[in-house]
C-alpha atoms as a PDB file:
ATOM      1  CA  UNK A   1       0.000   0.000   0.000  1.00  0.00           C
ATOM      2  CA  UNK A   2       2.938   2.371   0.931  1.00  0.00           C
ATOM      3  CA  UNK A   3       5.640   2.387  -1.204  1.00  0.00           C
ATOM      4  CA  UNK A   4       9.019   2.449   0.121  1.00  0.00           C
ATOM      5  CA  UNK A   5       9.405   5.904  -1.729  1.00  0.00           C
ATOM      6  CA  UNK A   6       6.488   7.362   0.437  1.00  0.00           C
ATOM      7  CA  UNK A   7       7.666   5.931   3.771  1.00  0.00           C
ATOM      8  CA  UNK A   8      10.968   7.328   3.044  1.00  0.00           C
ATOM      9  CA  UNK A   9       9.244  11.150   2.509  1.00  0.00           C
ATOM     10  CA  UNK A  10       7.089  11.155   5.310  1.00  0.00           C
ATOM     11  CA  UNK A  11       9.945   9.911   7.813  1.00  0.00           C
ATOM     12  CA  UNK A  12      12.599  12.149   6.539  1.00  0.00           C
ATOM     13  CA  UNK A  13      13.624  15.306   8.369  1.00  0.00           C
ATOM     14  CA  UNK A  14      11.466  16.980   5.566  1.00  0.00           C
ATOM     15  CA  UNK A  15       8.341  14.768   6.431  1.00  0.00           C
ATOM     16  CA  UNK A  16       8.569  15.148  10.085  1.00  0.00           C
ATOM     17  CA  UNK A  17       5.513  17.614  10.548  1.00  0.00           C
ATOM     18  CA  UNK A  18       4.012  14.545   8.497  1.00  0.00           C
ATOM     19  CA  UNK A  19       4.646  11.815  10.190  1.00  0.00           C
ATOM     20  CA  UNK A  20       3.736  13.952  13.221  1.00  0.00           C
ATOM     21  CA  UNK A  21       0.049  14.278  12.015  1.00  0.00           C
ATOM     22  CA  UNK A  22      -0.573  10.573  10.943  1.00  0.00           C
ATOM     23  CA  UNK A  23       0.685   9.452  14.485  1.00  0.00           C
ATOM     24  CA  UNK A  24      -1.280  11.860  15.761  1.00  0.00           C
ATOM     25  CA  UNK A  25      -4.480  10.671  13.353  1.00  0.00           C
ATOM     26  CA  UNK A  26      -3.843   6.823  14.421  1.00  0.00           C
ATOM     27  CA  UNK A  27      -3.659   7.913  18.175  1.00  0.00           C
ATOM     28  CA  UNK A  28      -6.984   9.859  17.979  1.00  0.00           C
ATOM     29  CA  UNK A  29      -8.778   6.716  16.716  1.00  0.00           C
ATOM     30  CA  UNK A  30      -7.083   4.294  18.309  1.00  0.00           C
ATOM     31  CA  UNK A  31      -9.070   6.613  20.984  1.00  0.00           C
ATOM     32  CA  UNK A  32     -12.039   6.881  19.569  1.00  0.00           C
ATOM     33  CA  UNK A  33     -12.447   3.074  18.707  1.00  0.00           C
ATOM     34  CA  UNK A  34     -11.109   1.965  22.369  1.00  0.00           C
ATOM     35  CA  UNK A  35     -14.164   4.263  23.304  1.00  0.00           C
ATOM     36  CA  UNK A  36     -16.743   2.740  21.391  1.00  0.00           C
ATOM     37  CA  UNK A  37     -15.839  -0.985  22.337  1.00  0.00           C
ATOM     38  CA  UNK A  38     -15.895   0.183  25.629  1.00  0.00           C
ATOM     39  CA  UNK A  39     -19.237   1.468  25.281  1.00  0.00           C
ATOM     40  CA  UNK A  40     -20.695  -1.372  23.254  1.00  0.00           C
ATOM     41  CA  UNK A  41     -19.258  -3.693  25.859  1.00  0.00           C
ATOM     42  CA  UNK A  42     -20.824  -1.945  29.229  1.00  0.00           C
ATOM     43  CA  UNK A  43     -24.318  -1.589  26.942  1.00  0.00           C
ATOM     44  CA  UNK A  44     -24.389  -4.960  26.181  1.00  0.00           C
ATOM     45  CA  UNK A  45     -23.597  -6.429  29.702  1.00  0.00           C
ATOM     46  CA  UNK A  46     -24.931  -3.989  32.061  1.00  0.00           C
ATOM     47  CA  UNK A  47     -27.542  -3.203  29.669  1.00  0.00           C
ATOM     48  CA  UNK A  48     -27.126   0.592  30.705  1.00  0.00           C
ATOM     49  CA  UNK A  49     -26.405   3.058  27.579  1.00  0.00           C
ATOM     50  CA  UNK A  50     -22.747   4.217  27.763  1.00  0.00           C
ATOM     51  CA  UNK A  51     -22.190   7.486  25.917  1.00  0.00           C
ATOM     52  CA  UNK A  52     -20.831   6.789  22.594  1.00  0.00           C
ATOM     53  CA  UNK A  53     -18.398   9.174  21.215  1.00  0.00           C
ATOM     54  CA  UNK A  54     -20.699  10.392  18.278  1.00  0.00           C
ATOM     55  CA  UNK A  55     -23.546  11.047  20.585  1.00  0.00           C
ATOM     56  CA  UNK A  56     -21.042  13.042  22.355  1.00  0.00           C
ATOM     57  CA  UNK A  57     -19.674  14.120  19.264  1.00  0.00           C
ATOM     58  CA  UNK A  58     -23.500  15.836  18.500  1.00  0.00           C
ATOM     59  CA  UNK A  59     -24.284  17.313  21.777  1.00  0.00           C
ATOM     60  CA  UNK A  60     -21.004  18.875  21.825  1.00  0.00           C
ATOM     61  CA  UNK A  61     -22.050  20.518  18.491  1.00  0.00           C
ATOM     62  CA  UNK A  62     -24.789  21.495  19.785  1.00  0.00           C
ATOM     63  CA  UNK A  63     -23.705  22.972  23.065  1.00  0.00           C
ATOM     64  CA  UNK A  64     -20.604  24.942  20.827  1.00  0.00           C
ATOM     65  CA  UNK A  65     -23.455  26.431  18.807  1.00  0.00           C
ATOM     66  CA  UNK A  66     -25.144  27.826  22.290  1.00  0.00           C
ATOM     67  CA  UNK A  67     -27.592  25.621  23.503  1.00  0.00           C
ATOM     68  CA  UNK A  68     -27.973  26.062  26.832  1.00  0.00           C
ATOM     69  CA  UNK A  69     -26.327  23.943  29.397  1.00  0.00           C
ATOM     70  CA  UNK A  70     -27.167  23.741  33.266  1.00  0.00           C
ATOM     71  CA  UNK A  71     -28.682  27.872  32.407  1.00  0.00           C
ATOM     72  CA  UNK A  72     -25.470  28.809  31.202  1.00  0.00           C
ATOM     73  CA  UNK A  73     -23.659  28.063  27.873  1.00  0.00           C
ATOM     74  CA  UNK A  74     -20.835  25.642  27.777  1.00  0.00           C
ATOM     75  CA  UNK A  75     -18.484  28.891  27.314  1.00  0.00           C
ATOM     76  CA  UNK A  76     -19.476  30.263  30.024  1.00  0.00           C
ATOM     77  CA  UNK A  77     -18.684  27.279  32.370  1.00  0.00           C
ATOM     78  CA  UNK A  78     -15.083  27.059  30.307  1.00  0.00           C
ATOM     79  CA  UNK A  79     -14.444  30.402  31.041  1.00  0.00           C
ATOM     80  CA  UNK A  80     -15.347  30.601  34.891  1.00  0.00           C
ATOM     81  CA  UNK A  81     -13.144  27.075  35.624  1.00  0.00           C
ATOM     82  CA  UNK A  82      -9.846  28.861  32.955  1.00  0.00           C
ATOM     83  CA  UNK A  83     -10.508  32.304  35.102  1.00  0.00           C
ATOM     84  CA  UNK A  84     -10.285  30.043  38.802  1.00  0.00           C
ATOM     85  CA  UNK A  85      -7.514  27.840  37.397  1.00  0.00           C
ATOM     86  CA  UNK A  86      -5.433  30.231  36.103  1.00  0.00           C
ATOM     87  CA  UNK A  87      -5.805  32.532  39.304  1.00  0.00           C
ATOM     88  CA  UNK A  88      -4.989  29.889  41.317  1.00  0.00           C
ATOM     89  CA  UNK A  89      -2.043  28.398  39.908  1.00  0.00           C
ATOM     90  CA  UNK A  90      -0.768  32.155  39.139  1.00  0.00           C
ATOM     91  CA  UNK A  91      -0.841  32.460  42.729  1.00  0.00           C
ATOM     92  CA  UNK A  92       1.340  29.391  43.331  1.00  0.00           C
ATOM     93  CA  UNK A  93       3.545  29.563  40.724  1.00  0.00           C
ATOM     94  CA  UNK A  94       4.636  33.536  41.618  1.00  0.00           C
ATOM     95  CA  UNK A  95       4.985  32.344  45.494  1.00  0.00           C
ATOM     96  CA  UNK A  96       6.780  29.017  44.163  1.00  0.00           C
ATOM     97  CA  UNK A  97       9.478  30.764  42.122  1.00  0.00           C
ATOM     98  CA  UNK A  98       9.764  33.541  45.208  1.00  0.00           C
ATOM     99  CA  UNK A  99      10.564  30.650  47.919  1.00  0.00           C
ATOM    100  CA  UNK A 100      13.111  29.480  45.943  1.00  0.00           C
ATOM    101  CA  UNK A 101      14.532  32.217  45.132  1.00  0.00           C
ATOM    102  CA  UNK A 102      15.632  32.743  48.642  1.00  0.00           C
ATOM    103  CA  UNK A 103      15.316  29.427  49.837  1.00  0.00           C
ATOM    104  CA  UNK A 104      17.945  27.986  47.099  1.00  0.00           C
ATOM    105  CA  UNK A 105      20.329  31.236  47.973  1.00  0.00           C
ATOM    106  CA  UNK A 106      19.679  31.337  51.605  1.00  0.00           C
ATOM    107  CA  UNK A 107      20.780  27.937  53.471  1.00  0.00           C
ATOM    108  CA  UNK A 108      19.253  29.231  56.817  1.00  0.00           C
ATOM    109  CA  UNK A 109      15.682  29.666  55.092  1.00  0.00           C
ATOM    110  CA  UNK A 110      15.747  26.182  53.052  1.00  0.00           C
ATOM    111  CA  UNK A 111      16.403  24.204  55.977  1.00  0.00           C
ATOM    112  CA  UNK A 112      13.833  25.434  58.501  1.00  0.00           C
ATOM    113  CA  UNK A 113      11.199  26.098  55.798  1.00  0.00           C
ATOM    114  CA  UNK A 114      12.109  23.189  53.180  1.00  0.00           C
ATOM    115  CA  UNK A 115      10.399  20.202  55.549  1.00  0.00           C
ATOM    116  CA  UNK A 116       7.069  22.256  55.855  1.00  0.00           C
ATOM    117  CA  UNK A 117       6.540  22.358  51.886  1.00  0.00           C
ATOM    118  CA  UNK A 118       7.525  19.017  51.789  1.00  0.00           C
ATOM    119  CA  UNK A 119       4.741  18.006  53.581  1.00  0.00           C
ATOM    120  CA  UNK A 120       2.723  20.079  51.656  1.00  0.00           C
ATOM    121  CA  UNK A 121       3.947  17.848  48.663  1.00  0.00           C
ATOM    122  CA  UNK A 122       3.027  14.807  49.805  1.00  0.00           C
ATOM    123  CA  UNK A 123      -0.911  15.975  50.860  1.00  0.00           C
ATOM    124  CA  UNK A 124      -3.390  15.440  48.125  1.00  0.00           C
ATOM    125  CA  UNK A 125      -4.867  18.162  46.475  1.00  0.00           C
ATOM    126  CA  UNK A 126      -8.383  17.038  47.464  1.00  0.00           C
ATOM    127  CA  UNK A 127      -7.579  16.906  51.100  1.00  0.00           C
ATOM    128  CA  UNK A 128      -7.509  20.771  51.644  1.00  0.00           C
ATOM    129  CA  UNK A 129     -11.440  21.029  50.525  1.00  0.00           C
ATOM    130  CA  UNK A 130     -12.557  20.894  54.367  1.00  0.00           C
ATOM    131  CA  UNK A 131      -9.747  23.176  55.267  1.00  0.00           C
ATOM    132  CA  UNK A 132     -10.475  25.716  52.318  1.00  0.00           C
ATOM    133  CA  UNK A 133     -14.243  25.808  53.417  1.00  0.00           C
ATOM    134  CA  UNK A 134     -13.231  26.036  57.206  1.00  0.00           C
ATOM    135  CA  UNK A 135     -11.134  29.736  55.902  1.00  0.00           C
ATOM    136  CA  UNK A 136     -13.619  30.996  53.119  1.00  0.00           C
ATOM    137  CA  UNK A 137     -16.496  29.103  52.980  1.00  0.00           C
ATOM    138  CA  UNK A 138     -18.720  27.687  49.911  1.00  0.00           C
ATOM    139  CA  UNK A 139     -17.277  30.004  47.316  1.00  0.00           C
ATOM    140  CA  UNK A 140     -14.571  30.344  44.392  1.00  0.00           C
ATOM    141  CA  UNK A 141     -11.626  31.465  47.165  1.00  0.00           C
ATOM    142  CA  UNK A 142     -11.879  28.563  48.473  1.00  0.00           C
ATOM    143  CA  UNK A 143     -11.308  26.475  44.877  1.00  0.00           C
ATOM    144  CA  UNK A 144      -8.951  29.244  44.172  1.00  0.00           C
ATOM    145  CA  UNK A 145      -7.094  28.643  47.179  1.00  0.00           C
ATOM    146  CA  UNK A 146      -7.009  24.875  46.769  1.00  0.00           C
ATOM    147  CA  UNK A 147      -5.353  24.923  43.147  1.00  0.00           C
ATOM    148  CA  UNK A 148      -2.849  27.436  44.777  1.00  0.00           C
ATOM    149  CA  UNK A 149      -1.992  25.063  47.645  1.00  0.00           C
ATOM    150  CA  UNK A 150      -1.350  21.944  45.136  1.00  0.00           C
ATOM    151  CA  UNK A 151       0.830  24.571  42.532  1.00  0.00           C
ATOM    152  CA  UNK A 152       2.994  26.038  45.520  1.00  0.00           C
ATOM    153  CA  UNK A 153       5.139  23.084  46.887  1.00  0.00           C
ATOM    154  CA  UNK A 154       5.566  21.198  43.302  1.00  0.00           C
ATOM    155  CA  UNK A 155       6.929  25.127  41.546  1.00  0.00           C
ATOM    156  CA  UNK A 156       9.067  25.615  45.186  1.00  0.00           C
ATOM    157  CA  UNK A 157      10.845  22.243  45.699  1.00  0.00           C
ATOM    158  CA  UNK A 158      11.683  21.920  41.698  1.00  0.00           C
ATOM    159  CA  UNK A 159      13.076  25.622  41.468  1.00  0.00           C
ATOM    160  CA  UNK A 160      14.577  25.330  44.823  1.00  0.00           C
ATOM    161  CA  UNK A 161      16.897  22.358  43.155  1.00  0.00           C
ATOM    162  CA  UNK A 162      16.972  24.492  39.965  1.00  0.00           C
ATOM    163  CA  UNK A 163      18.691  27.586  41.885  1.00  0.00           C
ATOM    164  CA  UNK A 164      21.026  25.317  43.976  1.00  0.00           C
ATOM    165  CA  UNK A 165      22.359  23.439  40.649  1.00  0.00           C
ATOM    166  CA  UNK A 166      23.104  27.288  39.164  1.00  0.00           C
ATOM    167  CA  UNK A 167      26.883  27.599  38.913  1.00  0.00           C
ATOM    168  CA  UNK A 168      28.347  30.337  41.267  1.00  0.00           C
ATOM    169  CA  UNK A 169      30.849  31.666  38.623  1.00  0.00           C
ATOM    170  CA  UNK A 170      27.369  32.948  36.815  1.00  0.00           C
ATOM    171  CA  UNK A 171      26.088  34.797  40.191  1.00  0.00           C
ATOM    172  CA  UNK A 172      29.623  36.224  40.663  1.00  0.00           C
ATOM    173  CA  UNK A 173      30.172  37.400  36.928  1.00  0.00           C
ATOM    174  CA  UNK A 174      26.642  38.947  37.273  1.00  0.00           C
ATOM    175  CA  UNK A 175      27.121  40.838  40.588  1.00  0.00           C
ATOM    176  CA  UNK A 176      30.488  41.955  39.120  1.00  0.00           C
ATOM    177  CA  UNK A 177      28.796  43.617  35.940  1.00  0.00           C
ATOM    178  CA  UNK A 178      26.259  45.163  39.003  1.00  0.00           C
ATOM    179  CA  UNK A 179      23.348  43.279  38.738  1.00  0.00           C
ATOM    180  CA  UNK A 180      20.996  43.815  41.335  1.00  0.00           C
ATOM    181  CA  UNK A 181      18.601  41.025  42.602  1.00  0.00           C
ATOM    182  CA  UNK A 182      16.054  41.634  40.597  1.00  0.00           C
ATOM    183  CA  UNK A 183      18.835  41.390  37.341  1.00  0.00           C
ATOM    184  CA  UNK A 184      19.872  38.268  38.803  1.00  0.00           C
ATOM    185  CA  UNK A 185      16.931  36.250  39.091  1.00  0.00           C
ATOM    186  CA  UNK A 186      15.975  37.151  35.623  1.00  0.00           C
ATOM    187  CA  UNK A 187      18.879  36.843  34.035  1.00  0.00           C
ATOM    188  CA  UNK A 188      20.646  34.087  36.154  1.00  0.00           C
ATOM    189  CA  UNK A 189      18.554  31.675  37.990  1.00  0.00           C
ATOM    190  CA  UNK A 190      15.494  31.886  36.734  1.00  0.00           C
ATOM    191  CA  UNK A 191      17.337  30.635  33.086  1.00  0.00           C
ATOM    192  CA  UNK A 192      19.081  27.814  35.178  1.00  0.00           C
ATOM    193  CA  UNK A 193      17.114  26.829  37.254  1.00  0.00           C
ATOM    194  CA  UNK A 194      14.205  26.281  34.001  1.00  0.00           C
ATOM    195  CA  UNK A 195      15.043  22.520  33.551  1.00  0.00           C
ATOM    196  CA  UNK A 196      14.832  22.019  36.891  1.00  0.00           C
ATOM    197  CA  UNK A 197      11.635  24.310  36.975  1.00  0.00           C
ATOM    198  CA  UNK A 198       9.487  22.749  34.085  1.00  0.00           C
ATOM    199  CA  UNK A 199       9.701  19.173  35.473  1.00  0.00           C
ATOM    200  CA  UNK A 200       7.969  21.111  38.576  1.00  0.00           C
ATOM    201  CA  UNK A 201       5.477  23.028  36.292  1.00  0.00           C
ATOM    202  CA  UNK A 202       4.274  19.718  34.491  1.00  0.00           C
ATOM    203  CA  UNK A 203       3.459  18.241  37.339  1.00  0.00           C
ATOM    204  CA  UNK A 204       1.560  21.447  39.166  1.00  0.00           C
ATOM    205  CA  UNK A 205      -0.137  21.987  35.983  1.00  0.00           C
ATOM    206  CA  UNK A 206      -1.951  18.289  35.719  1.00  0.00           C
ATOM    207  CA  UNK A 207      -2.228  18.360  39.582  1.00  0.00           C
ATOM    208  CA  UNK A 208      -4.021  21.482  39.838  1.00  0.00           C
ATOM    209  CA  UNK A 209      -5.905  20.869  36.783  1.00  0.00           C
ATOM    210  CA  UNK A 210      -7.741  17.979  38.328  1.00  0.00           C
ATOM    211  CA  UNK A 211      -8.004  19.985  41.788  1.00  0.00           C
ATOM    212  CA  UNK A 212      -9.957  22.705  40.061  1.00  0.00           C
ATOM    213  CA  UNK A 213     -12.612  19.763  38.411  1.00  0.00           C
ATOM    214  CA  UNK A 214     -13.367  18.309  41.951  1.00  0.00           C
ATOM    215  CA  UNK A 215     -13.114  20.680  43.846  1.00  0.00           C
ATOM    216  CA  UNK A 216     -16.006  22.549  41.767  1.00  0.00           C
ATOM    217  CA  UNK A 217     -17.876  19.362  42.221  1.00  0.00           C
ATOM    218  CA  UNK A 218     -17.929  20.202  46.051  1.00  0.00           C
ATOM    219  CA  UNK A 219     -17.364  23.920  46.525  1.00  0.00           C
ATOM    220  CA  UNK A 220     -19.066  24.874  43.137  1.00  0.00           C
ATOM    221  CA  UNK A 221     -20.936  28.083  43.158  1.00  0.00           C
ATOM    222  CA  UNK A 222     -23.484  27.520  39.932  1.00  0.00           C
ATOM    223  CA  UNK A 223     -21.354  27.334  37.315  1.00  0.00           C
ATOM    224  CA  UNK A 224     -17.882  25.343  35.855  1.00  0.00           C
ATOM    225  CA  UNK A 225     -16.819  22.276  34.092  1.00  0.00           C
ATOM    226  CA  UNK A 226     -16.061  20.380  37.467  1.00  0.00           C
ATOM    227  CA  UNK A 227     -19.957  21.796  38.484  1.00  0.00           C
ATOM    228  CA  UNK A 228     -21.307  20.703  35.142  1.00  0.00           C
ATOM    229  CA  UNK A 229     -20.116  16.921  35.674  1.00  0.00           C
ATOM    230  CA  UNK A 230     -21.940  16.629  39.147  1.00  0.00           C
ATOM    231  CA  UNK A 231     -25.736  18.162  38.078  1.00  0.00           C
ATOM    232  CA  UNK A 232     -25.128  16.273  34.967  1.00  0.00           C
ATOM    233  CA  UNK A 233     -24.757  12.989  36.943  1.00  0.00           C
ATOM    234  CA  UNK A 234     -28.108  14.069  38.927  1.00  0.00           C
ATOM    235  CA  UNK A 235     -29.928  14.778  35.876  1.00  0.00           C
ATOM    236  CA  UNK A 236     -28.834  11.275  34.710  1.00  0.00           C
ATOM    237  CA  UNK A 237     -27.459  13.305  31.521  1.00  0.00           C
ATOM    238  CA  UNK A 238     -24.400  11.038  30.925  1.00  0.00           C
ATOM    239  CA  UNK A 239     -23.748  12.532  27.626  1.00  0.00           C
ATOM    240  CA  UNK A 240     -23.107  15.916  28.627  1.00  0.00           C
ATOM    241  CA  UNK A 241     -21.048  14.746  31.680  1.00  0.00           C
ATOM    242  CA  UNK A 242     -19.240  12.760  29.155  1.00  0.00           C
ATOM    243  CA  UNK A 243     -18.390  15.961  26.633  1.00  0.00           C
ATOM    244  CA  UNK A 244     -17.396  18.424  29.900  1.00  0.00           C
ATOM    245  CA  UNK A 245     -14.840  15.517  30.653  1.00  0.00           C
ATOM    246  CA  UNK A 246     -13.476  15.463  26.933  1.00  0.00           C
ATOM    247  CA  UNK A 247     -13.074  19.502  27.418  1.00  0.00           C
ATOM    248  CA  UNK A 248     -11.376  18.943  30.430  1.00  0.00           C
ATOM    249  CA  UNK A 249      -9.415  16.198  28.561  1.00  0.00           C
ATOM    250  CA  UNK A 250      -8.811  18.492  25.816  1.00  0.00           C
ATOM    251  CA  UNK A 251      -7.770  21.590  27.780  1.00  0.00           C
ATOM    252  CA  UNK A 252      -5.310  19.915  29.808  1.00  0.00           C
ATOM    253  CA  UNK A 253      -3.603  18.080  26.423  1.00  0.00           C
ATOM    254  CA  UNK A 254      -3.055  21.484  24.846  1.00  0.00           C
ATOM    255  CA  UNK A 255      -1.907  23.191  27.725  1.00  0.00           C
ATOM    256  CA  UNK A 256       1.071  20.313  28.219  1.00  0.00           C
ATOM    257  CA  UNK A 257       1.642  20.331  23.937  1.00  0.00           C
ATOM    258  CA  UNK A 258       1.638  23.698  23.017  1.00  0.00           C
ATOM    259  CA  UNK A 259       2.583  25.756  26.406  1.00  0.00           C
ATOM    260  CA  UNK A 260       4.853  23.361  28.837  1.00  0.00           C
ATOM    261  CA  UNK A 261       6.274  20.394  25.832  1.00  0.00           C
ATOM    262  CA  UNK A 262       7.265  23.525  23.293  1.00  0.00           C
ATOM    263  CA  UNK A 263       9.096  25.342  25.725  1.00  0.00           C
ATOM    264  CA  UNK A 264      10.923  22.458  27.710  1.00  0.00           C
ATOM    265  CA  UNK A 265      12.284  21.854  24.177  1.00  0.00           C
ATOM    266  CA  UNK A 266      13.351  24.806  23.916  1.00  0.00           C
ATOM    267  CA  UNK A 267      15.013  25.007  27.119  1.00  0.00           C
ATOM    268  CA  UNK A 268      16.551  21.607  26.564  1.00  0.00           C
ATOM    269  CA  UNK A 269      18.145  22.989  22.750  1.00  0.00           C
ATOM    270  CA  UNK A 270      19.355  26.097  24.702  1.00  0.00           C
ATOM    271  CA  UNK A 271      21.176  24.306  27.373  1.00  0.00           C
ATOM    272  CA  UNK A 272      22.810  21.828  25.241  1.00  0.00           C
ATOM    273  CA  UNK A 273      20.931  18.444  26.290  1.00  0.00           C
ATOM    274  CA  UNK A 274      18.996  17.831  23.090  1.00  0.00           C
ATOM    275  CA  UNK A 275      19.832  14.014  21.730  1.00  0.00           C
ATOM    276  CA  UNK A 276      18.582  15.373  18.181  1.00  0.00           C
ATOM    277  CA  UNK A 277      21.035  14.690  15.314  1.00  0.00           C
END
């Protein structure tokens, strides 16, 4: 069916974008069909209708066209879970890259300080929901707060390693052309300690991700994806649980391929650790 001709032009340096896309095409329905048997299976035995993926497929077309959804349109529930997300992981990741800033330069700081946000490491995301509705209450603070407390430790333990692993001859050669410490941390450890500081992002990112969907589901206000999924399940409306988890799905797939995967590369090409030929 494929000449060797053809292989040879989609899997040459040339036909990498390519290749990319077919892999990408056979991954999708590899998906899509695991889905379906899925479905077909749990019908069949449980005699219960599993959402297929083109009845998901339609009622996200119709919900993208503005058909209400739980009195709000599905954009408005994306929007409302992006705008607590992205506050609340702004919040840890600014804090994050502040501790270790002066935890990795100040010994003193790192070792009183470094065993509390390891325990904060180690405590599941979900686990602060009673104390975030003990401090604010039923509102979006407390999810807010919540996705801040799972970003913090995972941005301040990986950029405290990041800042210790910077080479001193770069801090010296920096304060020696006067660079204050402002200068320095934008210039010198924040581009050092990025390898370190990525590996730390990726995995805030997915955990506070799924901290914002359940924590909606308990301390949801009206509106959101993580909100949407727990009427829907009331409502028995399967299907539109299903799409508001293939969102969420989606979301959190571009946010690790085109924001955190382009720029480690990046990073790794700058800092001489790519294995490319």
């Amino acid at each position: 069916m494929f000449s060797p001709q053809v292989l040879a032009t989609v899997f040459r340096p040339g036909g990498r974008n390519l290749a990319r896309l077919a892999w990408g095409v056979s991954a999708f329905l590899f998906g899509m069909g695991l889905w379906q048997v899925v479905a077909l299976v749990v019908t069949k035995t449980r005699g219960v209708p599993f959402p297929t993926p083109i009845e998901c497929m339609l009622v996200l077309r119709n919900l993208l066209m503005g058909e209400a959804f739980l009195e709000h349109s599905i954009y408005h529930h994306l929007q409302v879970s992006l705008t607590r997300w992205s506050e609340g992981f702004g919040i840890g990741l600014v804090a994050g890259l502040i501790y270790a800033l002066v935890a990795g330069w100040w010994r003193p700081v790192r070792l009183v300080t470094m065993p509390t946000v390891e325990v904060l490491q180690v405590i599941p995301g979900l686990a602060w929901i009673p104390v975030a509705i003990l401090l604010f209450g039923l509102n979006q603070t407390a999810t807010v707060a919540m996705i801040a407390l799972t970003t913090f430790p995972a941005v301040a333990i990986a950029g405290v390693m990041g800042v210790q692993s910077v080479d001193v001859r770069y801090i010296r050669a920096g304060q020696m052309c006067g660079a204050g410490p402002l200068s320095l941390f934008g210039t010198v450890f924040l581009p050092g300690a990025l390898p370190h500081l990525l590996s730390g992002l990726r995995i805030a990112l997915g955990a506070a991700w799924r901290v914002l969907v359940a924590a909606e589901m308990i301390v949801g206000t009206g509106d959101g994806l993580g909100y949407a999924i727990l009427q829907s399940r009331w409502t028995l409306d399967y299907v539109s649980a299903f799409v508001c988890i293939a969102i969420i799905a989606i979301l959190g797939l571009s946010l690790e391929r085109l924001v955190i995967a382009p720029l480690e590369r990046r990073t790794v090409r700058r800092w001489g650790l790519s294995h490319e030929h």
